[in-house]
Protein backbone atom coordinates (compact mmCIF):
# COMPACT_ATOMS: atom_id res chain seq x y z
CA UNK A 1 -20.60 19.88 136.34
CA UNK A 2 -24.19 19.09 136.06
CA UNK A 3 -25.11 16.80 133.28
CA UNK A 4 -27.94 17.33 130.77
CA UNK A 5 -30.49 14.09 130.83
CA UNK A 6 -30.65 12.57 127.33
CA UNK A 7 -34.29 13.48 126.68
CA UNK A 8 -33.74 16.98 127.26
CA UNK A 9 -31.02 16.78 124.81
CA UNK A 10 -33.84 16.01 121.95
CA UNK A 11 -35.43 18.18 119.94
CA UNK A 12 -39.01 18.83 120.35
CA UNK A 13 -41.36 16.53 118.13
CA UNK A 14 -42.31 19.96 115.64
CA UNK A 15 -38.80 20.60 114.63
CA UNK A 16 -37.63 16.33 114.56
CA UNK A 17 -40.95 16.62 112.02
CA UNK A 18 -39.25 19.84 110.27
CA UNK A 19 -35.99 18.24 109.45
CA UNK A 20 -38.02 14.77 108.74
CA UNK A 21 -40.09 17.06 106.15
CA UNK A 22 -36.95 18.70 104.50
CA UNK A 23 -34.55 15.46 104.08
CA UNK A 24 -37.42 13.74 102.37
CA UNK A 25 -37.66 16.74 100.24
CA UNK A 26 -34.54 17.04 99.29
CA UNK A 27 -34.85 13.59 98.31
CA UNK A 28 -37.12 13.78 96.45
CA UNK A 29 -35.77 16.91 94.91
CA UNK A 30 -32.49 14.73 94.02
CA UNK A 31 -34.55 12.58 92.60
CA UNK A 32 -36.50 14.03 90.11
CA UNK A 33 -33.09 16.04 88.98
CA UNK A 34 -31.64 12.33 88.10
CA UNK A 35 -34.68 11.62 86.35
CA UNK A 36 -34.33 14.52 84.07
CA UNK A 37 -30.82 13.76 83.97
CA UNK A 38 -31.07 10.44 82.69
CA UNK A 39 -32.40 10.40 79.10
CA UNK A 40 -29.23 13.79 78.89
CA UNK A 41 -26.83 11.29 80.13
CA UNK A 42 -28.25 8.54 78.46
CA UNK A 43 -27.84 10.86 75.07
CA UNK A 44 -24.65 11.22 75.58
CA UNK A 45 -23.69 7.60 76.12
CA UNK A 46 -25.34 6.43 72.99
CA UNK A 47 -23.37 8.73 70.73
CA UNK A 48 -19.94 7.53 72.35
CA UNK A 49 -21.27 3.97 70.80
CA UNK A 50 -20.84 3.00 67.53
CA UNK A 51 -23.90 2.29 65.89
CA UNK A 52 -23.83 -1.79 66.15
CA UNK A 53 -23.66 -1.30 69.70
CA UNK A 54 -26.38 1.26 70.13
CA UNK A 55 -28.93 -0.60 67.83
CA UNK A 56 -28.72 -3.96 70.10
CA UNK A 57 -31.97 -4.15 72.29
CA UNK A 58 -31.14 -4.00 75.25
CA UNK A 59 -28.34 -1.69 74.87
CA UNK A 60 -25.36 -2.65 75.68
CA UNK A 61 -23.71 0.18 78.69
CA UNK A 62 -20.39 -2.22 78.70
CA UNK A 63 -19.29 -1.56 74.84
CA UNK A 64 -16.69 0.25 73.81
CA UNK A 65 -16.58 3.63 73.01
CA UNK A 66 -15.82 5.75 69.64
CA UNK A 67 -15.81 9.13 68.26
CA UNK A 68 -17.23 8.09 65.01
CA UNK A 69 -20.67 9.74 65.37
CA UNK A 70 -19.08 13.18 66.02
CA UNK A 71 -16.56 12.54 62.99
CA UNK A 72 -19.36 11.92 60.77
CA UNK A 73 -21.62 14.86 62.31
CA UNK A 74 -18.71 17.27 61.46
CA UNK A 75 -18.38 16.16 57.95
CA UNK A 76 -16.01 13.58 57.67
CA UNK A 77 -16.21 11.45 55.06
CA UNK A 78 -20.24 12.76 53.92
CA UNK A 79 -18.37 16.58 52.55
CA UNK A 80 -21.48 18.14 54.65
CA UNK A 81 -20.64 20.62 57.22
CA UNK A 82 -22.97 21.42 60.28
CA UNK A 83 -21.44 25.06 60.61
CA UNK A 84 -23.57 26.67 58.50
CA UNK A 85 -26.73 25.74 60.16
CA UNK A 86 -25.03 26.24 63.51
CA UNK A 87 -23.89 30.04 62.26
CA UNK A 88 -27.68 30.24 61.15
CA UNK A 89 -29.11 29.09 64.49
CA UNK A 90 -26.38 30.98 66.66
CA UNK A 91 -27.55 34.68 64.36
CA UNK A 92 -31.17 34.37 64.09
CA UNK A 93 -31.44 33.19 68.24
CA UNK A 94 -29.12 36.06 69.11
CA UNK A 95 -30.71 38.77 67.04
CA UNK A 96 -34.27 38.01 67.99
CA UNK A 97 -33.29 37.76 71.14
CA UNK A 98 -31.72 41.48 71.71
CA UNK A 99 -34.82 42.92 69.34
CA UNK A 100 -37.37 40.91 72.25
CA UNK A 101 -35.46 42.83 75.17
CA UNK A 102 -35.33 45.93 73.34
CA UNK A 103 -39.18 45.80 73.14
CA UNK A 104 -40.08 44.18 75.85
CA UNK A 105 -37.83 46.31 78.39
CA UNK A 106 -39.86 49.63 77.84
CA UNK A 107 -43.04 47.93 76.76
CA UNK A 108 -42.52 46.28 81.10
CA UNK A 109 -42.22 49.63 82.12
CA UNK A 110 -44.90 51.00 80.66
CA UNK A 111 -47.57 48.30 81.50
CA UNK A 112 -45.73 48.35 85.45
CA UNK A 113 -43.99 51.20 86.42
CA UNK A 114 -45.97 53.64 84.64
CA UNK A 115 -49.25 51.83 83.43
CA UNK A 116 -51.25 52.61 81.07
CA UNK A 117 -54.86 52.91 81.19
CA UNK A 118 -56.29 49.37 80.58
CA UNK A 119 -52.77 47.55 81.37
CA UNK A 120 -54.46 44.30 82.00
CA UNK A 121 -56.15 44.07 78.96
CA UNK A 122 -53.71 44.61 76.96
CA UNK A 123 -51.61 41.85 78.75
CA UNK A 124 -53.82 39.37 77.92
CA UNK A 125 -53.88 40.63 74.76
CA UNK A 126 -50.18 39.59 74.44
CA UNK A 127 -51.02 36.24 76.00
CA UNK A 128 -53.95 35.61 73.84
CA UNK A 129 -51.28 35.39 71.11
CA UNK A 130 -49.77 32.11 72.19
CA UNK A 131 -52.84 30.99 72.28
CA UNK A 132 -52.99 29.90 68.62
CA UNK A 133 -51.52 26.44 67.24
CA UNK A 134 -48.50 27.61 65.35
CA UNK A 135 -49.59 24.66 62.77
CA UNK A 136 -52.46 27.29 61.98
CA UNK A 137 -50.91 30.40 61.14
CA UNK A 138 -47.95 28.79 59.06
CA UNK A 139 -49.62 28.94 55.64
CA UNK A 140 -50.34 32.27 56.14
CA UNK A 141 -46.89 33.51 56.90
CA UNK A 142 -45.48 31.32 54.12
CA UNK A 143 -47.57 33.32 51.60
CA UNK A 144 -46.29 36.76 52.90
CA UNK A 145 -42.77 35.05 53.26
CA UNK A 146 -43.11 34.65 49.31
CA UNK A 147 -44.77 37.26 48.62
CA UNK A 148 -41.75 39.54 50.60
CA UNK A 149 -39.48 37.48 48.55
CA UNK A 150 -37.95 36.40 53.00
CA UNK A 151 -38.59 32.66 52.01
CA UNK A 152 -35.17 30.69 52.66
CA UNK A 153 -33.74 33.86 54.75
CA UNK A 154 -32.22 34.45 58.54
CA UNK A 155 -34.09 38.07 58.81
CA UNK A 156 -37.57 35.90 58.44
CA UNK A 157 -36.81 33.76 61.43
CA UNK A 158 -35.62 36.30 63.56
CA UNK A 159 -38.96 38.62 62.57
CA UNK A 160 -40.82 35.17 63.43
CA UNK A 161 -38.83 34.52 66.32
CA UNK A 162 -39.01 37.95 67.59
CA UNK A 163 -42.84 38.31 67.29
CA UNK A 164 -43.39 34.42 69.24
CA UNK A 165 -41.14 35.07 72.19
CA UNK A 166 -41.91 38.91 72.56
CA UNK A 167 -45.32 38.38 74.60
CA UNK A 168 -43.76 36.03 76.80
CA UNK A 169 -41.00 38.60 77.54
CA UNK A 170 -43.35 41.19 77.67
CA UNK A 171 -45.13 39.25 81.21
CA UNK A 172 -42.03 38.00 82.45
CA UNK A 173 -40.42 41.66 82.51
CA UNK A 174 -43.39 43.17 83.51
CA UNK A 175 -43.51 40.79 87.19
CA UNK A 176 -39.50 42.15 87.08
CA UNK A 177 -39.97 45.68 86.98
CA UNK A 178 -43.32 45.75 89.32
CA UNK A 179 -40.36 44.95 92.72
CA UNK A 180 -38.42 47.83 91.72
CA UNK A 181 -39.00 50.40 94.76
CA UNK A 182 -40.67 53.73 93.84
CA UNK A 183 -38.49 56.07 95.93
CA UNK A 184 -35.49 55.07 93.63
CA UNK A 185 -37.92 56.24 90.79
CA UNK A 186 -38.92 59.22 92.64
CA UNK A 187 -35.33 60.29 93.83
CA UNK A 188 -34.10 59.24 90.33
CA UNK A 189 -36.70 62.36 89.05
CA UNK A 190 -36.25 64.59 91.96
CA UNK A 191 -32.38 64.73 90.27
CA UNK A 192 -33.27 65.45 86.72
CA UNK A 193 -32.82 61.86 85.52
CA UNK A 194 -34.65 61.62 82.16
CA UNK A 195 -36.62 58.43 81.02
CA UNK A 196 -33.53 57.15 78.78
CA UNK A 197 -31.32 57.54 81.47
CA UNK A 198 -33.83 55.99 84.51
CA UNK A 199 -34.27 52.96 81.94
CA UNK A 200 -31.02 52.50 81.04
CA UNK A 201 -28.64 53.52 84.88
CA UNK A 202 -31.19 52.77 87.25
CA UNK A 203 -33.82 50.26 86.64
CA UNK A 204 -31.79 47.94 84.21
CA UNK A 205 -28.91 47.47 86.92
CA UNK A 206 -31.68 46.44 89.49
CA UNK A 207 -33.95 43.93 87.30
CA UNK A 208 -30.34 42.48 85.44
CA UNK A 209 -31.22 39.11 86.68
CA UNK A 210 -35.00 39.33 85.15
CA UNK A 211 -33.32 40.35 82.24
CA UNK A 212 -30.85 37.55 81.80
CA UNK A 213 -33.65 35.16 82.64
CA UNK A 214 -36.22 36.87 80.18
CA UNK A 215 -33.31 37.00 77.87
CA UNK A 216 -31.77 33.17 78.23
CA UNK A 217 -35.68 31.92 77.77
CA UNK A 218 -36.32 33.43 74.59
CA UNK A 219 -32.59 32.32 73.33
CA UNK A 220 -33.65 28.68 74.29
CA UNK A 221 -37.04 29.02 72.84
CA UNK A 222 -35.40 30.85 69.41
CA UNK A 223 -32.73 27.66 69.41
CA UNK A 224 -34.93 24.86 69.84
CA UNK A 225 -37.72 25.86 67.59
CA UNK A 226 -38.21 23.81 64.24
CA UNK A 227 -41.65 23.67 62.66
CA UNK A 228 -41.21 27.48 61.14
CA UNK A 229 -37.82 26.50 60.32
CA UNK A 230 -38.43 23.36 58.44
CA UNK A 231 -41.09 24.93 56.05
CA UNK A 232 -39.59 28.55 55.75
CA UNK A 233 -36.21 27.67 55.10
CA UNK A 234 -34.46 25.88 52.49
CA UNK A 235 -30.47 25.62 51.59
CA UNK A 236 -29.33 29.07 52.80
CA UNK A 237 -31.16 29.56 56.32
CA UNK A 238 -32.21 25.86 57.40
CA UNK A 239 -30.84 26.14 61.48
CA UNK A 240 -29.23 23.23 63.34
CA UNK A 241 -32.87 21.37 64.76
CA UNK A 242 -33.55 21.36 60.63
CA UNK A 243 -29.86 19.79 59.97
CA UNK A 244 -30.42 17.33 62.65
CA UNK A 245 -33.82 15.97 61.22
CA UNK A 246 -31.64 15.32 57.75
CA UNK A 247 -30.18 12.30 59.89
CA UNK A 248 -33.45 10.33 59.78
CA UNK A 249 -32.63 9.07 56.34
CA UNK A 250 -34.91 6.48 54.00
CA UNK A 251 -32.04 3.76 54.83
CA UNK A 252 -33.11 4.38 58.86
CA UNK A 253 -32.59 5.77 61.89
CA UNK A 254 -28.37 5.63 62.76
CA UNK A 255 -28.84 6.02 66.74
CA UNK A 256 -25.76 7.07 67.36
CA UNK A 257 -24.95 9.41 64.62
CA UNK A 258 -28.44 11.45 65.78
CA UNK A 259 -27.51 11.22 69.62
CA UNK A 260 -23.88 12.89 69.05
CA UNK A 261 -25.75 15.87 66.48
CA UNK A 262 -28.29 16.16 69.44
CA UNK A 263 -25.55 16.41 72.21
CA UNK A 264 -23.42 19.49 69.98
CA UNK A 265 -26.79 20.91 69.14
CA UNK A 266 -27.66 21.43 72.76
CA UNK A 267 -24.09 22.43 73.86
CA UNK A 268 -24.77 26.23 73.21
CA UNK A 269 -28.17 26.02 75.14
CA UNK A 270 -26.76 24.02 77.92
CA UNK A 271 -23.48 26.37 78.61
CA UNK A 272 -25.80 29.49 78.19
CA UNK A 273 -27.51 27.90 81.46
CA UNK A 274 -24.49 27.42 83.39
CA UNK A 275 -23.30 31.05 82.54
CA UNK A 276 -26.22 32.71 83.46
CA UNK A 277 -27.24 30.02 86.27
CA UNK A 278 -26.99 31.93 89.45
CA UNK A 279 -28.96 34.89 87.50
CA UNK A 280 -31.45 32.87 85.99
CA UNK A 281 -32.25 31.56 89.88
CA UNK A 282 -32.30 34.98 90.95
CA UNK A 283 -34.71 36.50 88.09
CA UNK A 284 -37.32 33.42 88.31
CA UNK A 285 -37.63 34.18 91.59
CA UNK A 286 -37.75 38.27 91.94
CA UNK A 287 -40.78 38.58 91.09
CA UNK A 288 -42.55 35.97 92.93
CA UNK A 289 -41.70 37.12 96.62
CA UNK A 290 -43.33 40.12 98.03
């Protein structure tokens, strides 16, 4: 049996460079996951402290650890509960968020699939209205919010929330429904399909992951938003980000107390990405492959 010298047993220098290139990526791919990771993990380590131990500079990683910040989050002992801001989070992210893909879905279609004359203007019409500091147009939707008699109430945040995520939907949909092949469309109408049922059987099965992407977005984006919810809403509709601000008190800041509200507040956000994880990969990246 004839045996293979050593050097012909190496690769050649352009692939040893290839597999040099994509370890030190990944790399550096781990690494800037553990950096994002860090102040999460961090979070989460502080409210498992009690708050003697999360106050001392530097903080102490060996101490022991407690439930007491999630006690006193859930009410114990203070007689104020975190579930109705949660409930008011949890309806007025959910509801805007079904009202943005039921607009934005045939708005997509109309600006891709079938576009209308001047499509790109009026994209950048939607996009020109995220151009404007939110800071500026809140004393002008206070006064209608009063004037409406919607101050304090869940239906104004999810009109608010509805109208600020809807343009961003709108583009993200749009780059969705622009890969969907035209001979489905055309053998779709060849068999009588109408436009309800060619929206609804044909081109939402194929764009689903867009969808769930477009659609886990503006649910983070509805959840996480507090500036409109501060000012707009009082006893009744104040969400969870507003609840969690009430723990920065005129006695101080209790570190751990605020780290175990933060860590519950982002649980629903957080499992929302791991259910729709392999989705949300899929629909960021459908539309930017040809």
């Amino acid at each position: 049996m004839t045996r293979v010298p050593r050097a012909a047993r190496r690769l050649p220098a352009p692939a040893r460079r290839r597999r040099r290139t994509s370890a030190y990526l990944s790399l550096l791919a781990w690494l800037c996951g553990l950096l994002f990771f860090l102040p999460v993990a961090w979070m989460v380590l502080t409210s498992l402290h009690s708050e003697t131990d999360a106050a001392t500079n530097p903080p102490s990683l060996g101490a022991s650890l407690t439930l007491h910040g999630y006690r006193e989050f859930f009410g114990e002992g203070s007689g104020i509960s975190p579930w109705p801001p949660l409930i008011n989070s949890l309806t007025a992210s959910l509801v805007s968020t079904l009202l943005v893909l039921a607009l934005a879905f045939p708005a997509a279609y109309a600006l891709s699939i079938k576009p209308v004359r001047k499509w790109r203007d009026v994209l950048f019409f939607f996009l020109s209205t995220k151009m404007l500091p939110l800071v500026a147009g809140l004393l002008p939707v206070y006064l209608v919010a009063q004037h409406t008699h919607l101050l304090d109430t869940i239906w104004l945040l999810v009109i608010l929330y509805t109208s600020m995520n809807l343009p961003i939907a709108v583009w993200m949909m749009r780059s969705f429904l622009a890969e969907v092949p035209v001979e489905i469309l055309e053998a779709a109408s060849i068999d009588g399909a109408g436009l309800a049922t060619t929206l609804t059987r044909i081109i939402a099965p194929i764009t689903m992951p867009g969808i769930a992407a477009t659609a886990l977005i503006s649910f983070i984006f509805s959840w996480n938003e507090l500036l409109f919810a501060r000012v707009l809403t009082g006893v009744v509709a104040g969400t969870a980000p507003v609840f969690l601000t009430g723990f920065v008190t005129s006695q101080g800041l209790f570190l751990a107390k605020v780290c175990a509200a933060a860590t519950v507040i982002s649980l629903p956000v957080i499992a929302a990405g791991f259910a729709a994880q392999d989705k949300l990969v899929q629909g960021l990246s459908l539309g930017a492959v040809k």
